[in-house]
Protein backbone atom coordinates (compact mmCIF):
# COMPACT_ATOMS: atom_id res chain seq x y z
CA UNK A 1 -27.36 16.20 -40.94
CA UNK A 2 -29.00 17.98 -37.93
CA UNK A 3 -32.01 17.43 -36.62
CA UNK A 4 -34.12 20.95 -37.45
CA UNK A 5 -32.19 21.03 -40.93
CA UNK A 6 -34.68 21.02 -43.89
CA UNK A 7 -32.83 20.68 -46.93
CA UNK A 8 -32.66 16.41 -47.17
CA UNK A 9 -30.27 14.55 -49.33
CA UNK A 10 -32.40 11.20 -49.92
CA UNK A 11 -35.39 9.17 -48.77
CA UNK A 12 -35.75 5.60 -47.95
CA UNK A 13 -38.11 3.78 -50.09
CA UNK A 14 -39.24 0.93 -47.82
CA UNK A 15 -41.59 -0.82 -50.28
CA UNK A 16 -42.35 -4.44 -49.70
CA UNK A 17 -40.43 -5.99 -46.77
CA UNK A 18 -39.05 -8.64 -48.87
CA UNK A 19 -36.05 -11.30 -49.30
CA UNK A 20 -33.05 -10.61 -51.50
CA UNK A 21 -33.95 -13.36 -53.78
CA UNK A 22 -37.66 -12.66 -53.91
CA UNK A 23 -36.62 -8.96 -55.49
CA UNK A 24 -34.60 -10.39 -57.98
CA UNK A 25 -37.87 -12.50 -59.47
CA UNK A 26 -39.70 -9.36 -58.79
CA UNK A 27 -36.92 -7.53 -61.05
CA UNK A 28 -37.16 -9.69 -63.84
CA UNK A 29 -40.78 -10.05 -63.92
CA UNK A 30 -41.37 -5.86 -63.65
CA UNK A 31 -38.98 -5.20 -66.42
CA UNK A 32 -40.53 -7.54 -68.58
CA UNK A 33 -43.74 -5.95 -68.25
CA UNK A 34 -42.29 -2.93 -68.37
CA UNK A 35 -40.52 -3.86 -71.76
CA UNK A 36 -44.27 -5.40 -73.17
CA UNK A 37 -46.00 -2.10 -71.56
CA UNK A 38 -42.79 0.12 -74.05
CA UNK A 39 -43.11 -2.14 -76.96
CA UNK A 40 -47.30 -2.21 -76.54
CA UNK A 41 -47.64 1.41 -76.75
CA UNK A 42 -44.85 1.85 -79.16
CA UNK A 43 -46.69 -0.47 -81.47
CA UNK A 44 -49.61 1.77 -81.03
CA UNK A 45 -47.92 4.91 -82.18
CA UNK A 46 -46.40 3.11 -85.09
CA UNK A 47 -49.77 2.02 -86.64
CA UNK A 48 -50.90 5.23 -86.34
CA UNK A 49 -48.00 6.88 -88.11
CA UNK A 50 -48.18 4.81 -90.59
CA UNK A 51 -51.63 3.58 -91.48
CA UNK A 52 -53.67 6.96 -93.30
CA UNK A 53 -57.12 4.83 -92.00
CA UNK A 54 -55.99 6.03 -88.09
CA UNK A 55 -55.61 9.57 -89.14
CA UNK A 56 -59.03 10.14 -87.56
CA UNK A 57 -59.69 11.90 -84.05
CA UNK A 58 -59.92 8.70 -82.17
CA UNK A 59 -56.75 7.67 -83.07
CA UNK A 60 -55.11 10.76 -82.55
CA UNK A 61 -56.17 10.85 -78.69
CA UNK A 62 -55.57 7.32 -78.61
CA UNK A 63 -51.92 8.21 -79.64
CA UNK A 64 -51.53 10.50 -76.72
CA UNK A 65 -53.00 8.06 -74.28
CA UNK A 66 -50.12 5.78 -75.37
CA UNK A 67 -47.35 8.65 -75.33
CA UNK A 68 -48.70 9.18 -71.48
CA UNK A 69 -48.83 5.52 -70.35
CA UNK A 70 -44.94 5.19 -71.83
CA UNK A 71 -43.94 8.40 -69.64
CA UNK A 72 -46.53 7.72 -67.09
CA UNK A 73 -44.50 4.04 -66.58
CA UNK A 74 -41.05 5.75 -67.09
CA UNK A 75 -41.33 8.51 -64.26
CA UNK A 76 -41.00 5.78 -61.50
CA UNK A 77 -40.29 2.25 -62.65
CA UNK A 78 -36.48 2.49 -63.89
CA UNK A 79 -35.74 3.55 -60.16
CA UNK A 80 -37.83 0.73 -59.19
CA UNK A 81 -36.04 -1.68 -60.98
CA UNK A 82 -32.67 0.01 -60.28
CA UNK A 83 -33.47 -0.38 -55.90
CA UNK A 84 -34.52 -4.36 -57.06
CA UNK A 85 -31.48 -5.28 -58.43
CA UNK A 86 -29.17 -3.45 -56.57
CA UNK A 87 -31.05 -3.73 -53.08
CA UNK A 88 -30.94 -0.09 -52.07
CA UNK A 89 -33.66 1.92 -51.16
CA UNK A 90 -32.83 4.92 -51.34
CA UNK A 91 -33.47 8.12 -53.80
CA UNK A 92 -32.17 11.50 -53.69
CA UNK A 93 -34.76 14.47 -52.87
CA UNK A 94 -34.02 16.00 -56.44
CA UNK A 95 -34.88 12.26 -57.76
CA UNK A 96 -37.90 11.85 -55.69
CA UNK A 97 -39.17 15.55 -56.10
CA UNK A 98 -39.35 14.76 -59.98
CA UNK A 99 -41.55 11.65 -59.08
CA UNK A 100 -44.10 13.44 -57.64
CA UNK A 101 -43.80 16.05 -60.69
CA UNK A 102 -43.99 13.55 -63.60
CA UNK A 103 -46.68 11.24 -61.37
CA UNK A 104 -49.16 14.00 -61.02
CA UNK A 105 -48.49 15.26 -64.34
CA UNK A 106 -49.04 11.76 -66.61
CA UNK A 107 -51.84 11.00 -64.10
CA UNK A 108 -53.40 13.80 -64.51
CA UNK A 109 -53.46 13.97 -68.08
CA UNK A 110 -54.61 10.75 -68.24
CA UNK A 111 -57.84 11.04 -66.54
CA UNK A 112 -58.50 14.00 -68.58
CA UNK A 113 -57.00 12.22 -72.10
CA UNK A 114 -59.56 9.22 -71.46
CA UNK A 115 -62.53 12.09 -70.78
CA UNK A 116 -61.86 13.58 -74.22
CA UNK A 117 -61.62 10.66 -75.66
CA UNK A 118 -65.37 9.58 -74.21
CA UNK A 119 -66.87 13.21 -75.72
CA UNK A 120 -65.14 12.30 -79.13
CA UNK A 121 -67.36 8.83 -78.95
CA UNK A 122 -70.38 10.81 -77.77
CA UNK A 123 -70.13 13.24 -80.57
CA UNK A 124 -69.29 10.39 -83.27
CA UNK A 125 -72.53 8.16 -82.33
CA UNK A 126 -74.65 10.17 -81.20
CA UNK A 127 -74.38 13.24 -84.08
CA UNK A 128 -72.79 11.43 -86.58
CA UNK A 129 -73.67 13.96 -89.15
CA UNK A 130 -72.22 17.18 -87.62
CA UNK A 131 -69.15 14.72 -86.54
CA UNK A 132 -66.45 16.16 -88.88
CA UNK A 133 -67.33 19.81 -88.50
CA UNK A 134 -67.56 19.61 -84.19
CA UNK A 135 -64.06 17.59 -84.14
CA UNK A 136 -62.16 19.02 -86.34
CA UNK A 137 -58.33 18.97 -85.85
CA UNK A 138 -58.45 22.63 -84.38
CA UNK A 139 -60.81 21.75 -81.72
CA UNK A 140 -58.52 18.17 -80.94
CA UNK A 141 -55.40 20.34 -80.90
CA UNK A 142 -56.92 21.94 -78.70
CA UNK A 143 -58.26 19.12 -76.37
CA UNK A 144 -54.71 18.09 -76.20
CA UNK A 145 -53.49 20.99 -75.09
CA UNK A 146 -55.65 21.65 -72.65
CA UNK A 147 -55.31 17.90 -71.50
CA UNK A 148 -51.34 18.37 -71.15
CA UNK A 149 -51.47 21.91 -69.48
CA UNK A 150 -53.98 20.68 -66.96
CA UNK A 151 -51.51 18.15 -65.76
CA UNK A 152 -48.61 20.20 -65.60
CA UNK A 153 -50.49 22.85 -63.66
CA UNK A 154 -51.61 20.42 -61.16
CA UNK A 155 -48.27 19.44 -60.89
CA UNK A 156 -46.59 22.85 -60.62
CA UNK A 157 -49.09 23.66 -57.49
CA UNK A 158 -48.04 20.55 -55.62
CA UNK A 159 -44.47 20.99 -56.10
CA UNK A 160 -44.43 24.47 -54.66
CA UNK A 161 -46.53 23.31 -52.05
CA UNK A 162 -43.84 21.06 -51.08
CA UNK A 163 -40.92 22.94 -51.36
CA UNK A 164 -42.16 24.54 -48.62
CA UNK A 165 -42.39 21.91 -46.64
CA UNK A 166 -39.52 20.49 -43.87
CA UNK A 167 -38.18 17.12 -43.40
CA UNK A 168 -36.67 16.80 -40.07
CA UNK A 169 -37.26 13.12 -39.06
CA UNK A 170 -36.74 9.92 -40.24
CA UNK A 171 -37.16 9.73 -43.63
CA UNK A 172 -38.45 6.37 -44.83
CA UNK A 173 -41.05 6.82 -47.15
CA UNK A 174 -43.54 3.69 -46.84
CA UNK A 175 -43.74 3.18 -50.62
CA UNK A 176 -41.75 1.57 -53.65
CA UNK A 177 -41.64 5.13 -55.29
CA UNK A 178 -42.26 8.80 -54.20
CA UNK A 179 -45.81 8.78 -54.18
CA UNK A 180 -47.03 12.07 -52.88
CA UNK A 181 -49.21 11.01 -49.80
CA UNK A 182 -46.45 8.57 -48.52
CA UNK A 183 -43.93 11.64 -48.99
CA UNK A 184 -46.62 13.98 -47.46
CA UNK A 185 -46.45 11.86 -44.28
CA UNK A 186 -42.92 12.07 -43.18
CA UNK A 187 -42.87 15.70 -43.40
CA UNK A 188 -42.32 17.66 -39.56
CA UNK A 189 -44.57 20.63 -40.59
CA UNK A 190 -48.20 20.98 -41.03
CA UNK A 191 -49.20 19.14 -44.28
CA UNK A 192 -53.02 19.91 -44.06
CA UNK A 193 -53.14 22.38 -47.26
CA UNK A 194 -51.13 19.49 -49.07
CA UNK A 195 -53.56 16.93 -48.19
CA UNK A 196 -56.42 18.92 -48.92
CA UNK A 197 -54.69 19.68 -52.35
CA UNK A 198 -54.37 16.12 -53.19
CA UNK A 199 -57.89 15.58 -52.11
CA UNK A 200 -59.01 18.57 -54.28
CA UNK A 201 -57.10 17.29 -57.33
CA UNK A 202 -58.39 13.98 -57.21
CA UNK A 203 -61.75 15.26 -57.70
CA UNK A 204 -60.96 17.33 -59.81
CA UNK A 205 -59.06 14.40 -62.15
CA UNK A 206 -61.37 11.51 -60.90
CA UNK A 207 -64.52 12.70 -59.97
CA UNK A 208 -65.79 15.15 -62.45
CA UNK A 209 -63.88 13.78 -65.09
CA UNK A 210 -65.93 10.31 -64.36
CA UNK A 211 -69.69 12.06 -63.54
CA UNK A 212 -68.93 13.61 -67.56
CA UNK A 213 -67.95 10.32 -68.82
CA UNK A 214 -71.22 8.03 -67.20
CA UNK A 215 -73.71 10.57 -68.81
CA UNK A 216 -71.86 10.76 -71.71
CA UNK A 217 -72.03 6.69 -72.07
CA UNK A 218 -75.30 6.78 -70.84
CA UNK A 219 -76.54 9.41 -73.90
CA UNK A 220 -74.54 6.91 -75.77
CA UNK A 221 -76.17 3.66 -74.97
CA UNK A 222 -79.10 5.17 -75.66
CA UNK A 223 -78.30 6.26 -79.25
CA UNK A 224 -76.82 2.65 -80.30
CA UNK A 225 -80.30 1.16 -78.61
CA UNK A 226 -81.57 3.25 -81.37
CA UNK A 227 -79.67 2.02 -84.14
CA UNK A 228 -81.22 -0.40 -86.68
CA UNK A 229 -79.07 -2.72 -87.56
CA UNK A 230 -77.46 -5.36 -85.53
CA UNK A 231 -74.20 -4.56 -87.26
CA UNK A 232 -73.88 -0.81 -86.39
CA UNK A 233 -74.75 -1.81 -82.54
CA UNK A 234 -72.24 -4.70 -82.67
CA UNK A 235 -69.68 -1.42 -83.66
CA UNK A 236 -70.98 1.40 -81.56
CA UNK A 237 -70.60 -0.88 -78.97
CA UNK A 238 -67.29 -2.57 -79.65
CA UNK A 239 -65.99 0.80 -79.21
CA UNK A 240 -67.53 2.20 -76.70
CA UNK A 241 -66.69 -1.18 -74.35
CA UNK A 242 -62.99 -0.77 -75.08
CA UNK A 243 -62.90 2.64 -73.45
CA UNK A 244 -65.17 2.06 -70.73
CA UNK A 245 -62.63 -1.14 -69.75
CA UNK A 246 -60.01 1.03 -69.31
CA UNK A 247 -61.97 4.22 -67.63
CA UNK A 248 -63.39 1.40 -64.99
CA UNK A 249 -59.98 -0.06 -64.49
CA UNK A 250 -57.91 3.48 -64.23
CA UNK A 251 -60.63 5.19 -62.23
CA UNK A 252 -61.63 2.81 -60.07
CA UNK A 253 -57.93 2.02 -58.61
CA UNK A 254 -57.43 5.80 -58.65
CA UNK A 255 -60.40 6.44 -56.54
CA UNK A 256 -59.49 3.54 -53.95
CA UNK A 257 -55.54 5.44 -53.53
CA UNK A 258 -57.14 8.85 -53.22
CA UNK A 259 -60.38 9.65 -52.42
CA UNK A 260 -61.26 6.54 -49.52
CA UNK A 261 -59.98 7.75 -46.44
CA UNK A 262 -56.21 7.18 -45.07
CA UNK A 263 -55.58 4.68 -42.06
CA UNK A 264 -52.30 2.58 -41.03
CA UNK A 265 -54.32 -1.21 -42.18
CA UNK A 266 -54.96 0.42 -45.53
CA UNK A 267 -51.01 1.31 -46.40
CA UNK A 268 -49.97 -2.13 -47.39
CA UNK A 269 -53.26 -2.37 -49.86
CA UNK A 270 -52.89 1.21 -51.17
CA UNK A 271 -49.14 0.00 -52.22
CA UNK A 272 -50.78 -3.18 -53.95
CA UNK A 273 -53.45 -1.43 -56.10
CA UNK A 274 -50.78 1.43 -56.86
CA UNK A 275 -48.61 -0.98 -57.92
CA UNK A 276 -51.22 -1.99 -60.14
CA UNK A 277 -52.15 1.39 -61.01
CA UNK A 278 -48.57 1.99 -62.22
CA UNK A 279 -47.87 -1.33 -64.08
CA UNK A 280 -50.47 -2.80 -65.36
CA UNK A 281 -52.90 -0.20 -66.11
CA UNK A 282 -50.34 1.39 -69.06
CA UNK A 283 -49.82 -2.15 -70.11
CA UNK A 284 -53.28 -2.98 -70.30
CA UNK A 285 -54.38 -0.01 -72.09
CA UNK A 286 -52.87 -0.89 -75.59
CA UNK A 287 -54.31 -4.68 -75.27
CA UNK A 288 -57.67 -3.77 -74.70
CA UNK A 289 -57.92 -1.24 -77.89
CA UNK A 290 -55.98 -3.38 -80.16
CA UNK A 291 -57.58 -6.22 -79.27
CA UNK A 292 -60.94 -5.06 -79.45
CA UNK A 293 -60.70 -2.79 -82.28
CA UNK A 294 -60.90 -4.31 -85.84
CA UNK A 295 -58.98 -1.00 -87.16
CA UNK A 296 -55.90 -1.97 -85.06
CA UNK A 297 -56.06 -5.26 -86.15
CA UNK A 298 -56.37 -4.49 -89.89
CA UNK A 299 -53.91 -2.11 -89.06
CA UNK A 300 -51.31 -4.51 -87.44
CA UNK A 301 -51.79 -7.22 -90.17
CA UNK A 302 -51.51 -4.66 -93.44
CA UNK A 303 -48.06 -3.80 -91.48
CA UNK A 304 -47.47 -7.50 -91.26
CA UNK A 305 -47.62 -8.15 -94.42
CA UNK A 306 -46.04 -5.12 -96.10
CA UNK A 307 -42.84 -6.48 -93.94
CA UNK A 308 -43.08 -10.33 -95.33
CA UNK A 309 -42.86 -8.68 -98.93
CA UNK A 310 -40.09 -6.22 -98.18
């Protein structure tokens, strides 16, 4: 292809600069966290089919947080995997266009997903009484909506923002996947309104999403300080940790990638906590609620046994 010509067939992924052999341990280790992070979730979404006691609001949030960490993992790591294995590095422009589509899209969501799910906790313990009449299931509808059209839109402005862009140079992409900044940077034009974009969303997604969420849990700690009994703190809390374990992890990484300003020494960490961001966040999600949450437990072991007398 010539030099000035805009339209680009693929990218070069350069990820980690590492040995044949040391991406085939990498494959098999990813795709069995990626399997765990599929079957984690899935589990999820199955106890909450199929046990009536999860038909609450919670749980019904907590169902789309799963649906978004499965496609939120899916957008990027089967290609992943796939350059692993094989030991290419490459991805078509049409591939690594819907990347950046379905990476801004799940992320999105999910920063806004886990800020609903912190004003459904503020409502339950702190007006427990008016609980059922503020979320009821038109108002989480709702929510959800407005969760999943937030991301899309975000989405839909970057993506016409860089169709407009040209790619005239090299173009090796210093990333394991099309991440948008790494993308941004092998353009020839002027990617300012791009940057400023990505800047823009991320406080939009990260920052007022997580100002909401600390004086939400700070209303919060307040009302369980004021319960009586050393049982209903032991709950309000066990709840209320749960979620603030994964807000700190997911918000905290995302901060680091996007808000802390760009320089060449920082590329090589930015690919580490993305990494992280990508694979072990989703993964990590479903472990800390059903772990920590007696109703997934009670949930998981009423399915246990319903199977041993089948």
């Amino acid at each position: 292809m010539e030099g000035n010509q805009s339209w680009i067939t693929e990218f070069i992924l350069v990820g980690f600069q590492l040995s044949e052999d040391i991406e085939v341990l990498l494959f098999c280790i990813f795709s069995l966290l990626y399997i765990f992070n599929l079957l984690a979730n899935g589990m999820i979404l199955g106890l909450i089919w199929l046990d009536l006691r999860l038909h609450s609001p919670m749980y019904f949030f907590l169902s789309h947080l799963a649906i978004i960490d499965i496609c939120y993992a899916s957008s990027n790591l089967p290609n992943m995997l796939e350059n692993l294995v094989k030991h290419k590095k490459t991805i078509s422009f049409v591939s690594c266009t819907m990347q950046i589509v379905l990476f801004v899209t799940f992320a999105g969501a999910e920063c806004l997903i886990l800020v609903v799910m912190a004003y459904d906790r503020f409502v339950a313990i702190c007006h427990p009484l008016q609980y059922t009449v503020i979320m009821n299931w038109r108002v989480c509808v709702v929510l959800v909506i407005a969760t999943w059209a937030c991301g899309f839109s975000l989405a839909l402005v970057h993506l016409i923002l860089f169709l407009k862009l040209t790619f005239c140079g090299p173009q090796e992409v210093n990333h394991f996947f099309c991440e948008i900044l790494s993308v941004l940077k092998v353009a020839c034009g002027d990617t300012w309104i791009n940057e400023v974009l990505v800047f823009a969303g991320g406080v939009f997604v990260l920052v007022g999403p997580l100002s909401l969420m600390l004086v939400s849990y700070m209303r919060i700690l307040w009302a369980i300080l004021k319960i009586q009994t050393k049982e209903g703190r032991r709950k309000a809390f066990s709840t209320c940790s749960s979620h603030f374990c994964v807000v700190g992890f997911y918000f905290g990484i995302a901060m680091m990638v996007y808000l802390v300003p760009d320089n060449s020494q920082r590329e090589e960490q930015q690919k580490i906590l993305t990494l992280f961001y990508t694979l072990f966040n989703p993964l990590l999600n479903p472990l800390i609620y059903s772990l920590r949450n007696a109703q997934m437990k009670a949930a998981f072991n009423k399915a246990l046994q319903k199977k041993r007398t089948i």
